[in-house]
PDB file of N, CA and C in Angstrom:
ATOM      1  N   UNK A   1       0.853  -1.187   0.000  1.00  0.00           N
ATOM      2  CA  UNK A   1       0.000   0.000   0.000  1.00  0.00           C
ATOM      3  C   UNK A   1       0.889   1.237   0.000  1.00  0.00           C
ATOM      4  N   UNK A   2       0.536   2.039  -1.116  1.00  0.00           N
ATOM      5  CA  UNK A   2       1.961   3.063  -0.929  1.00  0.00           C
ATOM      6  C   UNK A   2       0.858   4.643  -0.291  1.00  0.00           C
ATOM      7  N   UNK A   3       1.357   5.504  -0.049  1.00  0.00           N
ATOM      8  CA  UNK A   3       0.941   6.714   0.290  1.00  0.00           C
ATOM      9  C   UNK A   3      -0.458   7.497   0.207  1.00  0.00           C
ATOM     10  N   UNK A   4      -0.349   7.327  -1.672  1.00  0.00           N
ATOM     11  CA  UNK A   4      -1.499   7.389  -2.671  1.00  0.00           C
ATOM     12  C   UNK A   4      -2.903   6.815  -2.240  1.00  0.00           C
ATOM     13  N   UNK A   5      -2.337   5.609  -2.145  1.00  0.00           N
ATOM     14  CA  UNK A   5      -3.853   4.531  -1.846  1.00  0.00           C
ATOM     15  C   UNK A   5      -4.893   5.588  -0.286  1.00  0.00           C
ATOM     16  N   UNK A   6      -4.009   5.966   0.514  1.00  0.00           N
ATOM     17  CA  UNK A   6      -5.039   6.505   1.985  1.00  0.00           C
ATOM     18  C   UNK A   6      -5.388   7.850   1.079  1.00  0.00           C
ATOM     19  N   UNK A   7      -5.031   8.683   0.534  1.00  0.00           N
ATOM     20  CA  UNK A   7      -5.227  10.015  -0.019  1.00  0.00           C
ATOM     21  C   UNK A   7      -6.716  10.040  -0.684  1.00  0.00           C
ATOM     22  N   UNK A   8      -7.606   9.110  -0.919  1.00  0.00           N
ATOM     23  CA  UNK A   8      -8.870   8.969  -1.300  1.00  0.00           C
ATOM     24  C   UNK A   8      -9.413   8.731   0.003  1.00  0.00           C
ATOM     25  N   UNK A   9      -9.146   8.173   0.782  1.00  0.00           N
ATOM     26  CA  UNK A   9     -10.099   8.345   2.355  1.00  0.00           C
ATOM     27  C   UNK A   9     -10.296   9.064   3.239  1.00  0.00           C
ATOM     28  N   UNK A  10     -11.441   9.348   3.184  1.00  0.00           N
ATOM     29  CA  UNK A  10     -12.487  10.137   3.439  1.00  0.00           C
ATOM     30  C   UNK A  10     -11.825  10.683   5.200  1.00  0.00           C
ATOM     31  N   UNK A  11     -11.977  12.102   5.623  1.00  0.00           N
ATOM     32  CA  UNK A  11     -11.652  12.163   7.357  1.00  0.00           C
ATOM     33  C   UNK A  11     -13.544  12.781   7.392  1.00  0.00           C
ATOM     34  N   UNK A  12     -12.754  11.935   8.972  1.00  0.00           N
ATOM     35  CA  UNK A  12     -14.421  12.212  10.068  1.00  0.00           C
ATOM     36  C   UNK A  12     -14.741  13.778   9.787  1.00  0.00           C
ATOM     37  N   UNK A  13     -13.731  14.806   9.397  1.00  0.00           N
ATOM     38  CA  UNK A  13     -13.903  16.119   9.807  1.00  0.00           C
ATOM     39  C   UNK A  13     -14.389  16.807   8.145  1.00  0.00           C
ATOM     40  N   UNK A  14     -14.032  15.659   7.115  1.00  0.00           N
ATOM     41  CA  UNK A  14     -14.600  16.060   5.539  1.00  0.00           C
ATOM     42  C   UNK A  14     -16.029  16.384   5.852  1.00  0.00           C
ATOM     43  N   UNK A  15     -16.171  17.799   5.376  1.00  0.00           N
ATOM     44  CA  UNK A  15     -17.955  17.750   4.811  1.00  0.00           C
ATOM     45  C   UNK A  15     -18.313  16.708   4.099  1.00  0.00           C
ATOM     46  N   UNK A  16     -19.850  17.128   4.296  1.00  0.00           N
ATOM     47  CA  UNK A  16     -20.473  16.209   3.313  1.00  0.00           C
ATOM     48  C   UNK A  16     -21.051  16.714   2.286  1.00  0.00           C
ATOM     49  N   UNK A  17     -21.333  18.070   2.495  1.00  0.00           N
ATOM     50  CA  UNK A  17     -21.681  18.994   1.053  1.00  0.00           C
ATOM     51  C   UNK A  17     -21.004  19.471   0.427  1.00  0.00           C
ATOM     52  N   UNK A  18     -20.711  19.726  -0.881  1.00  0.00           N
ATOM     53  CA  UNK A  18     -19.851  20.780  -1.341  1.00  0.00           C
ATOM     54  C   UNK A  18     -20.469  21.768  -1.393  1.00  0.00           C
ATOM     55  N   UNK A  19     -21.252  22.694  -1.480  1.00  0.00           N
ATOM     56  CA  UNK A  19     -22.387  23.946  -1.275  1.00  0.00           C
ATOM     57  C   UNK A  19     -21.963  24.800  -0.105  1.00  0.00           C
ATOM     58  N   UNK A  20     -21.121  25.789  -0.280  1.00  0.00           N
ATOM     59  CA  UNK A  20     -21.059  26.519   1.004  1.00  0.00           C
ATOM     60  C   UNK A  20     -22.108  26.806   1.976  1.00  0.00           C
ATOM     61  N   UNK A  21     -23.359  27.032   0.733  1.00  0.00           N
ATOM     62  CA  UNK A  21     -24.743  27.900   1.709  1.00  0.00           C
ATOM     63  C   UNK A  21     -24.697  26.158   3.001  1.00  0.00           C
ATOM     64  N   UNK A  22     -24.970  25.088   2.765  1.00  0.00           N
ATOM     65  CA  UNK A  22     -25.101  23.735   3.358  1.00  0.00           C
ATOM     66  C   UNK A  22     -24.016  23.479   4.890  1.00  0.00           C
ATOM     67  N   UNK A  23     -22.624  24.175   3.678  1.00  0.00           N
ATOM     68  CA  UNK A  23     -21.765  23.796   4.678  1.00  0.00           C
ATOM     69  C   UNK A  23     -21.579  24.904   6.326  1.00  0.00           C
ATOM     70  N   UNK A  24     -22.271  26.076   5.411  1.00  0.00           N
ATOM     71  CA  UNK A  24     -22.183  27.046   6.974  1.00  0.00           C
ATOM     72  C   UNK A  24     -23.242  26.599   7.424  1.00  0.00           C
ATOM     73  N   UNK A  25     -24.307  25.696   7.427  1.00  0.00           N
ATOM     74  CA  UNK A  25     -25.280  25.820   8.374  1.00  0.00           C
ATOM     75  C   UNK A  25     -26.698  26.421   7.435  1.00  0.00           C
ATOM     76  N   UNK A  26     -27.693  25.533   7.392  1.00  0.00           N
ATOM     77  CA  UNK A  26     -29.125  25.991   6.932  1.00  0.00           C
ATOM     78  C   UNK A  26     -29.855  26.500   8.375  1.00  0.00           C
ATOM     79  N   UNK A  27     -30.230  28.120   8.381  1.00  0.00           N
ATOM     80  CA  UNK A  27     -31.604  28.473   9.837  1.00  0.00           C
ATOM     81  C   UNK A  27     -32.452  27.522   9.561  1.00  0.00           C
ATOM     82  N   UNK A  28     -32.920  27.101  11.232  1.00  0.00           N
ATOM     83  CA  UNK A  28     -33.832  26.576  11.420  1.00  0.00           C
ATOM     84  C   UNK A  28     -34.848  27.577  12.461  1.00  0.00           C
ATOM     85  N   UNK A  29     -34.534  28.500  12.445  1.00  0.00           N
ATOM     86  CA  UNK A  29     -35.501  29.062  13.353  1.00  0.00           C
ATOM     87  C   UNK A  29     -36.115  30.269  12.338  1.00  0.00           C
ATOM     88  N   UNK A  30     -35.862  30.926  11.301  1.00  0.00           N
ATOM     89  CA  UNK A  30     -35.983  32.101  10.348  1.00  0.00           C
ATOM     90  C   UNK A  30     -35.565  31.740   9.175  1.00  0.00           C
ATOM     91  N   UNK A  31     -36.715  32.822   8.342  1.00  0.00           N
ATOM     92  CA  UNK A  31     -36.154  32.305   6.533  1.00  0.00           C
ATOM     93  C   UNK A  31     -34.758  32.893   6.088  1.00  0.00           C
ATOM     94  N   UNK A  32     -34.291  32.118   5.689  1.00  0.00           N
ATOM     95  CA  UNK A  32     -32.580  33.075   4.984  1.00  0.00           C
ATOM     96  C   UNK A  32     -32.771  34.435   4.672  1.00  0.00           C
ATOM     97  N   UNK A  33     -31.934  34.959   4.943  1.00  0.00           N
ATOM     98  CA  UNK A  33     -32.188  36.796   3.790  1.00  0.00           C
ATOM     99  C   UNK A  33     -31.561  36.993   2.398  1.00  0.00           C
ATOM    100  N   UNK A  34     -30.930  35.411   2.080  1.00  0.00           N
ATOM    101  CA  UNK A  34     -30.568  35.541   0.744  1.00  0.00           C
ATOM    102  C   UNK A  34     -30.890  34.108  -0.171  1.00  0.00           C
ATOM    103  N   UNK A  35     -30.711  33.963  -1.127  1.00  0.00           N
ATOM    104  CA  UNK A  35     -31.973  33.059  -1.732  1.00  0.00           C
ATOM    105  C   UNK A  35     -30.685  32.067  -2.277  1.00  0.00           C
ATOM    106  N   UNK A  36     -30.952  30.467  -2.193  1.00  0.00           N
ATOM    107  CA  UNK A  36     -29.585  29.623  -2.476  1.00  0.00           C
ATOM    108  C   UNK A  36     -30.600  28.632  -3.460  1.00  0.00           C
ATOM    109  N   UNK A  37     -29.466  27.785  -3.743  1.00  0.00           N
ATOM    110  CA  UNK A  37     -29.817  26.417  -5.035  1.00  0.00           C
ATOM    111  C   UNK A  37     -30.994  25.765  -4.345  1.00  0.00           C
ATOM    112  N   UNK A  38     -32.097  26.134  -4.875  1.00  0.00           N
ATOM    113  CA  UNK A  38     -33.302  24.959  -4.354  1.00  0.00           C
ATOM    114  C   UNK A  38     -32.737  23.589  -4.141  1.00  0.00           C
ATOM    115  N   UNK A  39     -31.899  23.019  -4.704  1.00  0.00           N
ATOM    116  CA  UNK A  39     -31.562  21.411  -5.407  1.00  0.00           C
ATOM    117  C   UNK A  39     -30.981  21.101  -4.081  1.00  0.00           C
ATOM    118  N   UNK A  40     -29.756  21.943  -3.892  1.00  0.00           N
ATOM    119  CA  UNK A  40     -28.846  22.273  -2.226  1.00  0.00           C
ATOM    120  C   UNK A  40     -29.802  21.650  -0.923  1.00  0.00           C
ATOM    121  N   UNK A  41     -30.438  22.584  -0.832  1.00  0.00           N
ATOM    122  CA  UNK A  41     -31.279  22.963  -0.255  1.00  0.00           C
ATOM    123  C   UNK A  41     -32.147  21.939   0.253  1.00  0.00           C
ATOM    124  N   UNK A  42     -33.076  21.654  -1.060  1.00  0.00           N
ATOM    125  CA  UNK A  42     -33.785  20.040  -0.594  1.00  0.00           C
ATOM    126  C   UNK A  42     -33.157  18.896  -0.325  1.00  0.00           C
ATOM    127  N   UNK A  43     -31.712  18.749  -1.118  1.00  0.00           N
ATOM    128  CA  UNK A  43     -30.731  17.506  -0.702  1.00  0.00           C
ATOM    129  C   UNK A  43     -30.815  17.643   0.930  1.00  0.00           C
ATOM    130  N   UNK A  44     -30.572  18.536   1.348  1.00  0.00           N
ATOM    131  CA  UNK A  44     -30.002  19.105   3.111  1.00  0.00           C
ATOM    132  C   UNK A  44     -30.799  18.677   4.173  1.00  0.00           C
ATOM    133  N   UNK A  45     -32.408  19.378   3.891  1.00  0.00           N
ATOM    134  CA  UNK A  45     -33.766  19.082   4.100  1.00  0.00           C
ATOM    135  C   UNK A  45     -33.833  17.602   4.227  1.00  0.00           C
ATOM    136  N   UNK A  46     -34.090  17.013   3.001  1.00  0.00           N
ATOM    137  CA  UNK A  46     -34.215  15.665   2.761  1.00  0.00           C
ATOM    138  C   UNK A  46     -33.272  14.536   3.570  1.00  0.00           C
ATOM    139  N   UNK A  47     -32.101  14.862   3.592  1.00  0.00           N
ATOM    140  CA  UNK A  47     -31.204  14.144   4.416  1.00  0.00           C
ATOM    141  C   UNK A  47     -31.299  13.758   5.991  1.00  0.00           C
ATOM    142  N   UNK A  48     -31.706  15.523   6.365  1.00  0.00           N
ATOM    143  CA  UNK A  48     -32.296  15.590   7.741  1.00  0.00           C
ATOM    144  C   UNK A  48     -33.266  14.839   8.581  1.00  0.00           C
ATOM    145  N   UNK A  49     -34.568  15.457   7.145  1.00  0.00           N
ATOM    146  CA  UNK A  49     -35.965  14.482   7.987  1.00  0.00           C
ATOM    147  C   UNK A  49     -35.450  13.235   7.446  1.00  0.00           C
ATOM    148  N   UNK A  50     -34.807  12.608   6.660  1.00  0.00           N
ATOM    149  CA  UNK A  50     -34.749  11.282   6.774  1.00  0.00           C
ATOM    150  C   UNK A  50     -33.649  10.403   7.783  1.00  0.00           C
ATOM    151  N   UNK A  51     -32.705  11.435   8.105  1.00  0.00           N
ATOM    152  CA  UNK A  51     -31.999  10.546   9.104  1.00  0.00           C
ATOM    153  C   UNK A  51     -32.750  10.771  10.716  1.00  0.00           C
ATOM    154  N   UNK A  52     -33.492  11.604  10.781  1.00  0.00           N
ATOM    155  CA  UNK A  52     -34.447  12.297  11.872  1.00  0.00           C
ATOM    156  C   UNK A  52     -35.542  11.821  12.074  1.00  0.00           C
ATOM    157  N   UNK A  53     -36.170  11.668  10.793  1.00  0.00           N
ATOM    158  CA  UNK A  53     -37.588  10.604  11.105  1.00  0.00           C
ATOM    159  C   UNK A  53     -37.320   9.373  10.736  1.00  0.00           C
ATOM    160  N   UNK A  54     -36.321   8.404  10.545  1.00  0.00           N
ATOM    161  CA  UNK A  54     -36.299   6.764  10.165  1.00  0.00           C
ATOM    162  C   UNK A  54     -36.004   6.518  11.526  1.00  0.00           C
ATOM    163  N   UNK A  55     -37.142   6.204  12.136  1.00  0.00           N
ATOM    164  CA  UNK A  55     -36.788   5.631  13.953  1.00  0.00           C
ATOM    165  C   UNK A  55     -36.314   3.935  14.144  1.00  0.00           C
ATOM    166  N   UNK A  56     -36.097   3.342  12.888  1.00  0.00           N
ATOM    167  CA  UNK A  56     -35.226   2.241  12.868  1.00  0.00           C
ATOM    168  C   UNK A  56     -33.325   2.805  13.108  1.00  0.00           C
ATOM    169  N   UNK A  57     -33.306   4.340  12.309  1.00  0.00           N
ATOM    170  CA  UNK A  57     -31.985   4.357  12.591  1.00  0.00           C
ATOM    171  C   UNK A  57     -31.996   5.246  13.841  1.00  0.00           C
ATOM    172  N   UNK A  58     -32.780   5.775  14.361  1.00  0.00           N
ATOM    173  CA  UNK A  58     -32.300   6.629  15.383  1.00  0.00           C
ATOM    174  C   UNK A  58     -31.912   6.147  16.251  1.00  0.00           C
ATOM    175  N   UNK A  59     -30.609   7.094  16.848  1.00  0.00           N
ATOM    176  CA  UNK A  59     -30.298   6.205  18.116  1.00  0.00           C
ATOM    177  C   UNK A  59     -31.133   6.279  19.375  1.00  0.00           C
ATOM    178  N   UNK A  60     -31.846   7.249  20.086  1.00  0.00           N
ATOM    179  CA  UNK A  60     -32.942   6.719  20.876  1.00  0.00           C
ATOM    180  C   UNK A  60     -34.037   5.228  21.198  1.00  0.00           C
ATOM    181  N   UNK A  61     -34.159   4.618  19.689  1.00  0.00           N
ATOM    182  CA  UNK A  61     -34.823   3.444  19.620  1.00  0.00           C
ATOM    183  C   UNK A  61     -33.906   2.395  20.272  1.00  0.00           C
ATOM    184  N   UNK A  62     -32.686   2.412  19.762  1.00  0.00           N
ATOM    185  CA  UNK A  62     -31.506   1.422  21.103  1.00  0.00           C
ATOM    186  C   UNK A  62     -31.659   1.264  22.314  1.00  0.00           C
ATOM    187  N   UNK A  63     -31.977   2.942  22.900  1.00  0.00           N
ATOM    188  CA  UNK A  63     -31.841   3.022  24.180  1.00  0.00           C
ATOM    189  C   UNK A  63     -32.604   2.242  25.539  1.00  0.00           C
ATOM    190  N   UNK A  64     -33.958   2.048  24.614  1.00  0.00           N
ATOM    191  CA  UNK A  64     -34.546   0.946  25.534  1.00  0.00           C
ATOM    192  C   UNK A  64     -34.656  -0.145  25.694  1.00  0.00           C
ATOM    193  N   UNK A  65     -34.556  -0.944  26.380  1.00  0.00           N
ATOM    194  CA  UNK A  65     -35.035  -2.607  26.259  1.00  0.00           C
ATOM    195  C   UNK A  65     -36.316  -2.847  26.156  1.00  0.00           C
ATOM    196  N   UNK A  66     -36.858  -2.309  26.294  1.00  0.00           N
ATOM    197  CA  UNK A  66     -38.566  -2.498  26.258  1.00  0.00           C
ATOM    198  C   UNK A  66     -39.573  -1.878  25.929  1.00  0.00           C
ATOM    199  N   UNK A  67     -40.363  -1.631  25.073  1.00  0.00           N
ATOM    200  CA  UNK A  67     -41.277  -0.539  24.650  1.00  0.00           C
ATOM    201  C   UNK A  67     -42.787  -1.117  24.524  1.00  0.00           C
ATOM    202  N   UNK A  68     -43.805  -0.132  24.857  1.00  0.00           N
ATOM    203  CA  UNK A  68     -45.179  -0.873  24.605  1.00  0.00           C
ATOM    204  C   UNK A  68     -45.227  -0.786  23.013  1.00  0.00           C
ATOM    205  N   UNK A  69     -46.349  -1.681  22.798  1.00  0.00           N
ATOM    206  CA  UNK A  69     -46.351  -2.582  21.366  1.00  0.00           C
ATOM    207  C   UNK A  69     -46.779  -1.247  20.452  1.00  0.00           C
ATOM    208  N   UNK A  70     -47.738  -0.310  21.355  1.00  0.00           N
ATOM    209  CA  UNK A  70     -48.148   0.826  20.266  1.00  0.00           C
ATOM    210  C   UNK A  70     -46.822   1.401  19.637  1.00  0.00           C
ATOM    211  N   UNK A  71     -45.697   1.706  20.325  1.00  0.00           N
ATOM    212  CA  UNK A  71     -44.376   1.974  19.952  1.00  0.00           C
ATOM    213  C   UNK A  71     -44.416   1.753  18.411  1.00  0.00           C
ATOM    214  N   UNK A  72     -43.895   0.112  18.548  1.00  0.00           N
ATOM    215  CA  UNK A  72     -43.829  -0.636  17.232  1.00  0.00           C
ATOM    216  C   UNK A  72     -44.897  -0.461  16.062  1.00  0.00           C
ATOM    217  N   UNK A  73     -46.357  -0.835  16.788  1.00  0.00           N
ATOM    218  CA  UNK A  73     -46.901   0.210  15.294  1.00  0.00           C
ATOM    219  C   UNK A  73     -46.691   1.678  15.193  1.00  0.00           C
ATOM    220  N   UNK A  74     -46.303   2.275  15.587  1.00  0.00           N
ATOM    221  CA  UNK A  74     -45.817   3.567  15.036  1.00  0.00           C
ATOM    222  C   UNK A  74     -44.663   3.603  13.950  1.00  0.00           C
ATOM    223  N   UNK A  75     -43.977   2.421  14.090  1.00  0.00           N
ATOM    224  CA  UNK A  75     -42.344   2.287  13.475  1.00  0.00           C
ATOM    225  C   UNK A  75     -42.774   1.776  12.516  1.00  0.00           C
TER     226      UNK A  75
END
């Protein structure tokens, strides 16, 4: 394995967007005061509620050993 080969792997501290507007941070409390790539934008969105609402991956669902069954139909 020479040098080259690690230079494609990825660090914990790499973004994950290339989009500056993404990488400083999308408000969540107020609308922007300047207007960015819809496309950006919904990728960001989309990523969010889906790593946020899939309660198979969230880590809270780990945390318990036991849940009432209504739980599970919710999931």
């Amino acid at each position: 394995m020479t040098a080259d080969d690690n230079s494609n792997k990825g660090n914990i501290d790499d973004d994950i967007y290339t989009q500056e507007e993404v990488n400083s941070g999308l408000p969540k409390n107020k609308f922007p005061s300047t207007e960015d790539d819809p496309r950006t934008v919904y990728a960001a969105v989309h990523d969010e509620l889906m790593l946020d609402g899939n309660a198979r991956q969230n880590l809270a669902t780990f945390c318990q050993t036991w849940e009432e069954p209504e739980i599970h139909q919710l999931m």
